[in-house]
Protein backbone atom coordinates (compact mmCIF):
# COMPACT_ATOMS: atom_id res chain seq x y z
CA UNK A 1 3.69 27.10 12.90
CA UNK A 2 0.20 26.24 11.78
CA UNK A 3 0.72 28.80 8.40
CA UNK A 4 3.59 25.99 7.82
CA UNK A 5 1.34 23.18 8.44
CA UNK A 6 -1.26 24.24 6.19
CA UNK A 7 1.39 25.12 3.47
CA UNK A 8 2.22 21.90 3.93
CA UNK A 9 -0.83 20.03 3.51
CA UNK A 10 -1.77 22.50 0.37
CA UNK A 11 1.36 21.47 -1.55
CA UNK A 12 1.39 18.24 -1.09
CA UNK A 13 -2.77 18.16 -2.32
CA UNK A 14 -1.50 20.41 -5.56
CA UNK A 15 1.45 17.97 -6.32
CA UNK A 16 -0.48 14.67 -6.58
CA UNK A 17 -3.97 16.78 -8.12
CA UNK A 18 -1.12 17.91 -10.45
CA UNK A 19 0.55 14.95 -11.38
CA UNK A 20 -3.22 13.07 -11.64
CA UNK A 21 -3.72 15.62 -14.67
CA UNK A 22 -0.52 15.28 -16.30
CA UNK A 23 -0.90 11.56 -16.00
CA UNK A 24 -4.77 11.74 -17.21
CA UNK A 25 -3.89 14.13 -20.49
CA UNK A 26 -0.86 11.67 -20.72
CA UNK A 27 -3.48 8.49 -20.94
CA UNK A 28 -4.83 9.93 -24.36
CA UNK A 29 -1.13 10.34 -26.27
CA UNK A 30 -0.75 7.16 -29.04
CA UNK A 31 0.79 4.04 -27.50
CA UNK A 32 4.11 2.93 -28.10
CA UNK A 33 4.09 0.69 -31.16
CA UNK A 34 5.07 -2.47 -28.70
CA UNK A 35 1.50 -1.60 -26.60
CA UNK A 36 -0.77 -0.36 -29.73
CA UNK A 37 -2.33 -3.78 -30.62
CA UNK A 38 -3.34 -4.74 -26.68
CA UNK A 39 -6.56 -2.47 -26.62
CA UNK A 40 -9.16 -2.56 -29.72
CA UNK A 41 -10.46 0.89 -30.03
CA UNK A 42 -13.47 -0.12 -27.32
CA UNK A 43 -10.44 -1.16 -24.73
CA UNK A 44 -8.97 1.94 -25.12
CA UNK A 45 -11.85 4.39 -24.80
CA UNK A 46 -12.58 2.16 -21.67
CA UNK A 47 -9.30 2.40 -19.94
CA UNK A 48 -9.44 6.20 -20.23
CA UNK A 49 -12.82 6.46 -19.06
CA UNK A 50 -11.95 4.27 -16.01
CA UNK A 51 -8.98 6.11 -15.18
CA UNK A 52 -10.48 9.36 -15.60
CA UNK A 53 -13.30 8.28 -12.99
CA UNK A 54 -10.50 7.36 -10.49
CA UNK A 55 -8.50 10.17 -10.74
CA UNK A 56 -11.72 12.41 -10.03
CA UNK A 57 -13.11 10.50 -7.47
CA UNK A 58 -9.29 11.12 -6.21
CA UNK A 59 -8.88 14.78 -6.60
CA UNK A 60 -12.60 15.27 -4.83
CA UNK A 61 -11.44 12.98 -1.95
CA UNK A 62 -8.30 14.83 -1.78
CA UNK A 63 -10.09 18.30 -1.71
CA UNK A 64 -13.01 16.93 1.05
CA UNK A 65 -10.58 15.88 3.14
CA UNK A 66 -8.22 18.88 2.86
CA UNK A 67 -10.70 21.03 3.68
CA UNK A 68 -11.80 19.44 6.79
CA UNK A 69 -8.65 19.09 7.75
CA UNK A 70 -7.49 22.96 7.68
CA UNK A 71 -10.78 23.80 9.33
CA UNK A 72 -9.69 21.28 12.06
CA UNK A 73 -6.48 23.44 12.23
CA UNK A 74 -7.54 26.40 11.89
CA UNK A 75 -10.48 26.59 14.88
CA UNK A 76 -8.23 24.39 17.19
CA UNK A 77 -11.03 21.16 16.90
CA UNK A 78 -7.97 18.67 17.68
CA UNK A 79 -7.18 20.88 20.83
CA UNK A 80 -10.30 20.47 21.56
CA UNK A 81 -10.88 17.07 21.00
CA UNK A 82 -8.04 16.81 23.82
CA UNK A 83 -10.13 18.58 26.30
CA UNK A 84 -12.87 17.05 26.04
CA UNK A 85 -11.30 13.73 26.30
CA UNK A 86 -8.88 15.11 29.52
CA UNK A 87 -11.93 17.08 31.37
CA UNK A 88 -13.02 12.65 31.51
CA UNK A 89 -9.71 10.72 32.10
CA UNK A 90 -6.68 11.77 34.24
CA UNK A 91 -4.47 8.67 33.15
CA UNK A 92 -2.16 10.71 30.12
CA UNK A 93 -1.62 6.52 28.54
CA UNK A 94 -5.40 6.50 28.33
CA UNK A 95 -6.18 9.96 26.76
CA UNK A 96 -3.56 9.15 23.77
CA UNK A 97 -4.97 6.16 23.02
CA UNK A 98 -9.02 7.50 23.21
CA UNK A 99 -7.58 10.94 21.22
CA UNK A 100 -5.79 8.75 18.64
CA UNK A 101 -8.90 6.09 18.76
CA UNK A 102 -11.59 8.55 17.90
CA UNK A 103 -9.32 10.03 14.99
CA UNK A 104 -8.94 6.71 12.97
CA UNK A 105 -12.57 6.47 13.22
CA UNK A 106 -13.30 9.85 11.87
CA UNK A 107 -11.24 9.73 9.57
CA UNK A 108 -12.67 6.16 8.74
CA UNK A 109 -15.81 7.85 8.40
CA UNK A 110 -14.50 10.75 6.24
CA UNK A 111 -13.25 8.46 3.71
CA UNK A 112 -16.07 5.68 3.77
CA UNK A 113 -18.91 7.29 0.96
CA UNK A 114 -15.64 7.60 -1.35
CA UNK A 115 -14.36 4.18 -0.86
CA UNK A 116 -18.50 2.56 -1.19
CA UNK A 117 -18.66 5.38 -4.56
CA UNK A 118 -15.27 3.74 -5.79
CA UNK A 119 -15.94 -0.01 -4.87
CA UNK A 120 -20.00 0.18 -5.38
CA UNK A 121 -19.97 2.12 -8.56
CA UNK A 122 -16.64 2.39 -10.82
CA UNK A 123 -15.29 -0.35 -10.18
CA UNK A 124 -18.94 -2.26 -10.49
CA UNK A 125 -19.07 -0.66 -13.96
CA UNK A 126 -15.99 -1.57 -15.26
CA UNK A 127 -16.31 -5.08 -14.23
CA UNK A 128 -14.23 -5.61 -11.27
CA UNK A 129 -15.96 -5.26 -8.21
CA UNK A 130 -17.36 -8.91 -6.86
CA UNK A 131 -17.70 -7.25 -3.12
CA UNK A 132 -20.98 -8.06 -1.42
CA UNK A 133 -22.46 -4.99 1.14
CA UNK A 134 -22.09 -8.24 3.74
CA UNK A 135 -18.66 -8.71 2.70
CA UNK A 136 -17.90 -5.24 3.27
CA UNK A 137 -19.47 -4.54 6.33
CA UNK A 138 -17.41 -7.91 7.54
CA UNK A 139 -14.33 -6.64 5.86
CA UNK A 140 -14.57 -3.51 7.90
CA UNK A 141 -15.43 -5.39 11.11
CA UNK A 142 -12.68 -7.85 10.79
CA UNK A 143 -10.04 -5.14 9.82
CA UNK A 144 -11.04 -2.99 12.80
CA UNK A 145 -10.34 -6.12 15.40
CA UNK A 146 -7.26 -6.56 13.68
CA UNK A 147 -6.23 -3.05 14.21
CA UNK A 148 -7.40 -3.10 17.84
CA UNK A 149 -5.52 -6.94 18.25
CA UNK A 150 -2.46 -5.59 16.87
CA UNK A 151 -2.26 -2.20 16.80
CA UNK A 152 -3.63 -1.30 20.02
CA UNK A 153 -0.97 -2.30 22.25
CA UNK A 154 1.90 -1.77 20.11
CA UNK A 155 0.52 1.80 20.54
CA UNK A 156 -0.05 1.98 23.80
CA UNK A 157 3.50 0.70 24.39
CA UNK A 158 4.85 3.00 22.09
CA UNK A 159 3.13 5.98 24.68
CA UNK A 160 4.10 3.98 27.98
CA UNK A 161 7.96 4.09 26.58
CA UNK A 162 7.64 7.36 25.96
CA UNK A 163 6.03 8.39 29.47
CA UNK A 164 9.00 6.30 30.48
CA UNK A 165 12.15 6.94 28.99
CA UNK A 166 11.34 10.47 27.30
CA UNK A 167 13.92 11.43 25.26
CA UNK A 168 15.71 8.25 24.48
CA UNK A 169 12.08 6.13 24.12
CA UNK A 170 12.40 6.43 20.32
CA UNK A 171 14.86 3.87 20.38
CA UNK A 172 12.78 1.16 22.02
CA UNK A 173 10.10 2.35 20.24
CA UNK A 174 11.71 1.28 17.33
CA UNK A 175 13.17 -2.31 18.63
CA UNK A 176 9.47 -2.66 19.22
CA UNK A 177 7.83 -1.66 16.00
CA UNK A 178 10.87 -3.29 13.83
CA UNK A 179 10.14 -6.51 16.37
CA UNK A 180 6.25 -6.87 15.03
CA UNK A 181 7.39 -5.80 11.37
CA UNK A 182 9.68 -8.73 11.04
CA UNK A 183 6.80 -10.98 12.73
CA UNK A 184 4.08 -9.85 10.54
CA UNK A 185 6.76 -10.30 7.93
CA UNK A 186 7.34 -13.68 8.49
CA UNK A 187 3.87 -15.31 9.55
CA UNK A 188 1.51 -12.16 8.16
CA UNK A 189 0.31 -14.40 4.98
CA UNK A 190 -0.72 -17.33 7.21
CA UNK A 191 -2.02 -15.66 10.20
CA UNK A 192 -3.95 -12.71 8.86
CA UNK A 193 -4.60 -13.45 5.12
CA UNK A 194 -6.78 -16.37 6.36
CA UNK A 195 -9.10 -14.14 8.26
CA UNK A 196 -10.32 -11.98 4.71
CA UNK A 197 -9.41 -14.97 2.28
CA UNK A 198 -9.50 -18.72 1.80
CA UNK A 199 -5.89 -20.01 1.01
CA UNK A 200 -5.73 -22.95 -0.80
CA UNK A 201 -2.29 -25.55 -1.39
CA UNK A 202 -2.41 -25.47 -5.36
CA UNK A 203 -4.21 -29.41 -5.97
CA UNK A 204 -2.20 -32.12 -8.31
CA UNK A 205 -2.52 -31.97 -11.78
CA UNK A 206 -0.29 -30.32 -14.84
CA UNK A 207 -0.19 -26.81 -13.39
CA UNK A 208 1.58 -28.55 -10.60
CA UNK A 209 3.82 -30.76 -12.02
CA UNK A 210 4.81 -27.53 -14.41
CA UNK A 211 5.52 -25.73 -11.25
CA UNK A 212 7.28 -28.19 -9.42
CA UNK A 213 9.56 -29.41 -12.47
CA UNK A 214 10.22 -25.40 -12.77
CA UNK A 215 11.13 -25.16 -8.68
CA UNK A 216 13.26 -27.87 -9.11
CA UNK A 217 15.19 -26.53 -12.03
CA UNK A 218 16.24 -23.43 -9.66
CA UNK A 219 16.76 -25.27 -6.33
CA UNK A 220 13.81 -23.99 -4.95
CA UNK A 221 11.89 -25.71 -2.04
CA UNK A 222 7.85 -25.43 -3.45
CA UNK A 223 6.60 -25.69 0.08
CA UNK A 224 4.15 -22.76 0.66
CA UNK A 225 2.47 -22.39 -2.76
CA UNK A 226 -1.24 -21.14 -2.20
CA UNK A 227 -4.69 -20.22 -4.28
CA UNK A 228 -6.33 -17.49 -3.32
CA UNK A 229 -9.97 -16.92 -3.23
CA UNK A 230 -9.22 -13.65 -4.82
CA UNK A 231 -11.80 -13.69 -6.84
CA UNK A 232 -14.50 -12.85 -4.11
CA UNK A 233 -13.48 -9.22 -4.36
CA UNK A 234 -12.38 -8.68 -7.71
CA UNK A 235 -11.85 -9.78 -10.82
CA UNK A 236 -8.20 -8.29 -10.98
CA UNK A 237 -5.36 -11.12 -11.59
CA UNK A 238 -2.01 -11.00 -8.72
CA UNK A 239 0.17 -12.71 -7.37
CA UNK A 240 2.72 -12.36 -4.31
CA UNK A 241 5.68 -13.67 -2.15
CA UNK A 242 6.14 -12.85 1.38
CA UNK A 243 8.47 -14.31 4.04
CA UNK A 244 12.06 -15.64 4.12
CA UNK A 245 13.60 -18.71 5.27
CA UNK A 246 10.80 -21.54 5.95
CA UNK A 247 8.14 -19.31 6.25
CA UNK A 248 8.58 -18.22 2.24
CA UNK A 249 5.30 -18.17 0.38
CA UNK A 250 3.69 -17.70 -2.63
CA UNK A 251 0.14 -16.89 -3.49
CA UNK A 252 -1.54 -16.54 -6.49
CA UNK A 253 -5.04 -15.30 -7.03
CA UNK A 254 -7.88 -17.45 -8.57
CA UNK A 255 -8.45 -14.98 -11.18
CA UNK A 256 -4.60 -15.34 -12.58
CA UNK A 257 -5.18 -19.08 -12.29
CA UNK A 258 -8.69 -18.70 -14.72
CA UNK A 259 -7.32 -16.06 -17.10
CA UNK A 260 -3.44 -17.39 -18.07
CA UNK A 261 -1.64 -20.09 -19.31
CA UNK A 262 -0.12 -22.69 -17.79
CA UNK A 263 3.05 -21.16 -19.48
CA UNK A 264 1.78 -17.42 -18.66
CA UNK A 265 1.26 -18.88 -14.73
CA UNK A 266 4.03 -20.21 -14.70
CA UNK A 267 6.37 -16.95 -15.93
CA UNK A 268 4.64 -15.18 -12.94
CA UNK A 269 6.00 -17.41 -10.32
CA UNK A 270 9.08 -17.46 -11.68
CA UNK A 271 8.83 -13.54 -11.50
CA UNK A 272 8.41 -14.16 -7.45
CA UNK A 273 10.35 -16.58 -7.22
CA UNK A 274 13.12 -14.29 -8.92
CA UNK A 275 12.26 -11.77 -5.99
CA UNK A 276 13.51 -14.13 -3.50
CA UNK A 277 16.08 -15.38 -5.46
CA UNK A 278 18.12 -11.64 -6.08
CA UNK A 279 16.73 -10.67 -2.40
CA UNK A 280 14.40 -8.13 -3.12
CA UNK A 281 12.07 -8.94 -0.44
CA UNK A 282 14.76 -9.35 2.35
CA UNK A 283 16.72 -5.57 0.82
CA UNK A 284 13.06 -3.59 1.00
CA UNK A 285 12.55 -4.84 4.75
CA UNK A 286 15.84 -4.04 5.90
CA UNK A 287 15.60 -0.70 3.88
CA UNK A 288 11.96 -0.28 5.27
CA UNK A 289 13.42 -0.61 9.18
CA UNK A 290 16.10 1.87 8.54
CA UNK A 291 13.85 3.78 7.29
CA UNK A 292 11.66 3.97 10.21
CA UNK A 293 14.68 4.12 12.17
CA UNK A 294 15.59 7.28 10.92
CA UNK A 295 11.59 8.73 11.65
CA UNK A 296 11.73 7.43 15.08
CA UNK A 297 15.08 8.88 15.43
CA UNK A 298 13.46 12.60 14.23
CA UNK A 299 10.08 12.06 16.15
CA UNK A 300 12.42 11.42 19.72
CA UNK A 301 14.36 14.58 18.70
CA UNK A 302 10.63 16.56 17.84
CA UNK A 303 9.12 15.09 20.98
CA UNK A 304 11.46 17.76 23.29
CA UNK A 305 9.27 20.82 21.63
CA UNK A 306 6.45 21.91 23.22
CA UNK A 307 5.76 23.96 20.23
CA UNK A 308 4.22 20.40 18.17
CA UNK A 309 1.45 20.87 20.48
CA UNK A 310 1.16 24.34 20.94
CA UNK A 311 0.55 24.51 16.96
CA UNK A 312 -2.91 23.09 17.37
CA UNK A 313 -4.06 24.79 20.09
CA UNK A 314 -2.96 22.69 23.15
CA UNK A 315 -2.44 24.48 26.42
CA UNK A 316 -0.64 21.79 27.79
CA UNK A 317 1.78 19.21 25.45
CA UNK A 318 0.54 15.57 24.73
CA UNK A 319 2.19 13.04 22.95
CA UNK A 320 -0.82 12.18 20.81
CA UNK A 321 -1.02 16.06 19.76
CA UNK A 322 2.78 16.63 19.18
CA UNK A 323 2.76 13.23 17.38
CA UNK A 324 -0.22 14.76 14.70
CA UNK A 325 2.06 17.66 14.60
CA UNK A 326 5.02 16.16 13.37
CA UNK A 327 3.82 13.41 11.05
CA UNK A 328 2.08 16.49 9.23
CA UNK A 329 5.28 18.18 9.05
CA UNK A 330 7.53 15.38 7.86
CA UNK A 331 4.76 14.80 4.55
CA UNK A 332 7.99 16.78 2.64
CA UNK A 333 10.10 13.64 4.03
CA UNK A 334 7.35 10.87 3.10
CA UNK A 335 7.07 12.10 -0.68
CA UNK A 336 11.01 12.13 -0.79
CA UNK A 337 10.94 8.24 0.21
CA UNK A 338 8.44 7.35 -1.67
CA UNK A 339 10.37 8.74 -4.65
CA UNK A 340 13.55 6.90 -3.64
CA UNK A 341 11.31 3.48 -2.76
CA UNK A 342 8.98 3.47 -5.92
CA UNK A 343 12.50 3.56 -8.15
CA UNK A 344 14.07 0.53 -6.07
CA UNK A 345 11.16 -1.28 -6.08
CA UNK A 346 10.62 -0.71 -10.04
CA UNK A 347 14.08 -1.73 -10.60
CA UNK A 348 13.41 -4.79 -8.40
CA UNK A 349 10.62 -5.74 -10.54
CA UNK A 350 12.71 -5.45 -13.64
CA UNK A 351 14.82 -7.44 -12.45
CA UNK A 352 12.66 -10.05 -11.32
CA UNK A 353 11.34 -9.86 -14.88
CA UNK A 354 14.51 -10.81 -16.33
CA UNK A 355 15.05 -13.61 -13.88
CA UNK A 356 11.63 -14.94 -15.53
CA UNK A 357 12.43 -14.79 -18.77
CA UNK A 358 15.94 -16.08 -18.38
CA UNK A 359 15.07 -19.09 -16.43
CA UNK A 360 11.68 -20.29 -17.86
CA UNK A 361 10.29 -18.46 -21.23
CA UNK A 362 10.24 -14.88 -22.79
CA UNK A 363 7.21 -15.05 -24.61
CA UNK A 364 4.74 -16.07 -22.04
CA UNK A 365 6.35 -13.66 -19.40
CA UNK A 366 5.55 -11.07 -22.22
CA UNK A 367 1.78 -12.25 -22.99
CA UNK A 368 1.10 -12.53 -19.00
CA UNK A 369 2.62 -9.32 -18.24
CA UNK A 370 0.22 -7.67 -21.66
CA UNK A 371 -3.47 -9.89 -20.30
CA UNK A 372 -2.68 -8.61 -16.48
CA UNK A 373 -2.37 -5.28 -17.29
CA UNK A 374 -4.93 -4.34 -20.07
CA UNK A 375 -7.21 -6.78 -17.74
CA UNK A 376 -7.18 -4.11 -15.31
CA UNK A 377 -7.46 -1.71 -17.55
CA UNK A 378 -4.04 0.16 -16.64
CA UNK A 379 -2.74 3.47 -18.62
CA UNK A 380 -0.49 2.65 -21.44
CA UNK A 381 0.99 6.03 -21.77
CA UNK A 382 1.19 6.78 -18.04
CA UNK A 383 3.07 10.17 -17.32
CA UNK A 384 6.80 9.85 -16.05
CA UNK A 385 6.29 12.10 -13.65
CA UNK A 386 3.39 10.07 -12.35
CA UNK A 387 5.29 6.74 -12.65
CA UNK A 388 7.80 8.60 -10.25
CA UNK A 389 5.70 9.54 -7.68
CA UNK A 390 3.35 6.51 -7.45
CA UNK A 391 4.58 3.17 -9.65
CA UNK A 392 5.92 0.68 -7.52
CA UNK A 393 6.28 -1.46 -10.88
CA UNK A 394 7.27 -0.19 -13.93
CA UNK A 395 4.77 0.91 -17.06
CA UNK A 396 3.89 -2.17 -18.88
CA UNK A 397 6.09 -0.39 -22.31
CA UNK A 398 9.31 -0.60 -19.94
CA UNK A 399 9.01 -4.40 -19.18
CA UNK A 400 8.01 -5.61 -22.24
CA UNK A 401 11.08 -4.06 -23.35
CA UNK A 402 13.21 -5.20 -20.90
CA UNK A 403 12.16 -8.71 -20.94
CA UNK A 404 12.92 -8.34 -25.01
């Protein structure tokens, strides 16, 4: 099984190092007539440079991390790993969660010079990054208690329902998981967000009143409407909309605020509010929980074979080891959703692009949609195959068409 494993891992590296060179040689083919006039020739030069740095610093991630990982496979280090921890600890609940611990800080570790590199260094010389080293190093800190707040004992339940139920614990697994999702969901923005950013209710003044008057005109309540202090990390413009019912909110960034029109502003949260409006947000979750219905269901069915842990050079099965096992093996799965996601949710933004333009103005939604995304310096002539594979929103050429 491990020859499988490594295949694996191999062809999913050459499929995205492949499509980040289709999508790279794609970047320097002449722009659609309705994109030509966004970048002078400057812009242009600098948007391929930038995405040319990414997609390096990608492919030598990619490779560094491959590599370590096949050697970990191949001389039996995560078998080990399990020793070690079991020749200390008799309690099985324990072991998983040390064993699972010490990985997501390795592999924390693994990734950390390429994440400074990208943050420190391309995106400081292409004028994004506003991250401080003491942001950072607080970012990292306040992430990790989050994951230990949250994460921990959703875990370690997950394991005790295993130890407990066996072979039908995937199914309260999943009420459990799907539970926190729809929490997170609901009150995520105004629980957690507050801990990495300042959220501000937008103050009076014409923005407002444009806002409000626009709310109105659609029948929808303007109750959770936020700033964010975006701006302390990048320079990048967003905006977002999370929750349902009462708990519905919308945030938008400092740096859209400073860099559109009131018109422009306003076309984006009419783009959000459009998402709420057609359901998007409600659809994804309830897709995203079948979804992970369906893995659950497969990882209770894997569970029974010894052979997950065998693979990596257990003498006796574990949880923690089958569960590496199998989340390696279903990567085939993952791309195959993320296909079938990344087309709903482009569709979805379409859609909520229309919505815009049909219920406030077509020509700002156009000129917001052009600033945000030669602002960040996107790919005008990004690869379809790319756009497949990893565009949750569609190329900039397809909704400026769309909105007309």
């Amino acid at each position: 099984m491990i020859e499988i494993i490594v295949l694996i891992l191999v062809a999913a590296f050459i499929l995205e190092a492949s499509l980040e060179q289709l999508n790279q040689g794609s970047a320097l083919k002449k722009p659609d007539p309705l994109v030509a006039d966004l970048y002078d020739k400057s812009g242009r030069e600098k948007s391929i440079s930038y995405g040319a740095e990414r997609n390096r610093l990608s492919l030598i991630s990619g490779a560094f991390s491959l590599s370590l990982l096949i050697l970990a496979l191949t001389f039996g280090w995560f078998a080990e790993l399990d020793r070690f921890i079991s020749n200390s600890i008799n309690n099985e609940l324990i072991i998983s969660l040390i064993f699972i611990g010490l990985l997501s800080v390795i592999s924390w570790w693994i990734s950390l010079p390429f994440t400074l590199y990208s943050t420190f260094s391309i995106e400081k010389r292409y004028g994004f990054n506003k991250t401080t080293p003491k942001l950072f190093i607080s970012d990292s800190i306040k992430g990790t208690l989050v994951s230990l707040v949250i994460g921990g004992p959703v875990l370690a339940l997950v394991i005790w329902l295993y130890q407990e139920f066996q072979e039908s614990f995937w199914i309260y697994a999943w009420f459990l998981v799907a539970a926190v999702s729809l929490f997170m969901f609901m009150f995520g923005t105004k629980l957690i967000l507050p801990l990495f950013n300042k959220l501000t209710p937008l103050p009076n003044g014409a923005l407002k009143t444009a806002i409000s008057n626009y709310c109105d005109s659609q029948g929808y309540s303007l109750k959770n409407l936020y700033v964010m202090d975006g701006s302390k990390r990048s320079t990048k413009a967003n905006a977002f909309f999370s929750g349902l019912g009462k708990s519905k909110t919308i945030v938008l960034f400092d740096t859209l605020i400073a860099k559109l029109t009131q018109d422009e502003i306003v076309a984006v949260l009419a783009h959000e509010i459009g998402h709420y409006k057609k359901r998007h947000t409600l659809a994804s979750f309830i897709a995203s929980n079948f979804q992970t219905f369906a893995i659950f269901a497969l990882f209770g069915w894997a569970l029974q074979y010894e052979e997950l842990s065998v693979a990596l050079g257990a003498e006796t099965p574990s949880f923690h080891l089958s569960a590496l096992t199998f989340f390696i093996l279903l990567t085939p799965l993952q791309i195959l959703l993320g296909l079938i996601n990344n087309s709903l949710s482009r569709k979805n933004e379409l859609a909520a692009d229309t919505f815009a333009a049909e219920t406030y103005k077509r020509a700002p939604m156009r000129s917001a949609l052009s600033k945000i995304s030669t602002d960040s310096l996107s790919n005008l002539t990004p690869h379809p195959l790319y756009v497949a594979f990893n565009y949750t929103h569609p190329p900039l050429v397809a909704r400026l068409r769309n909105v007309g």
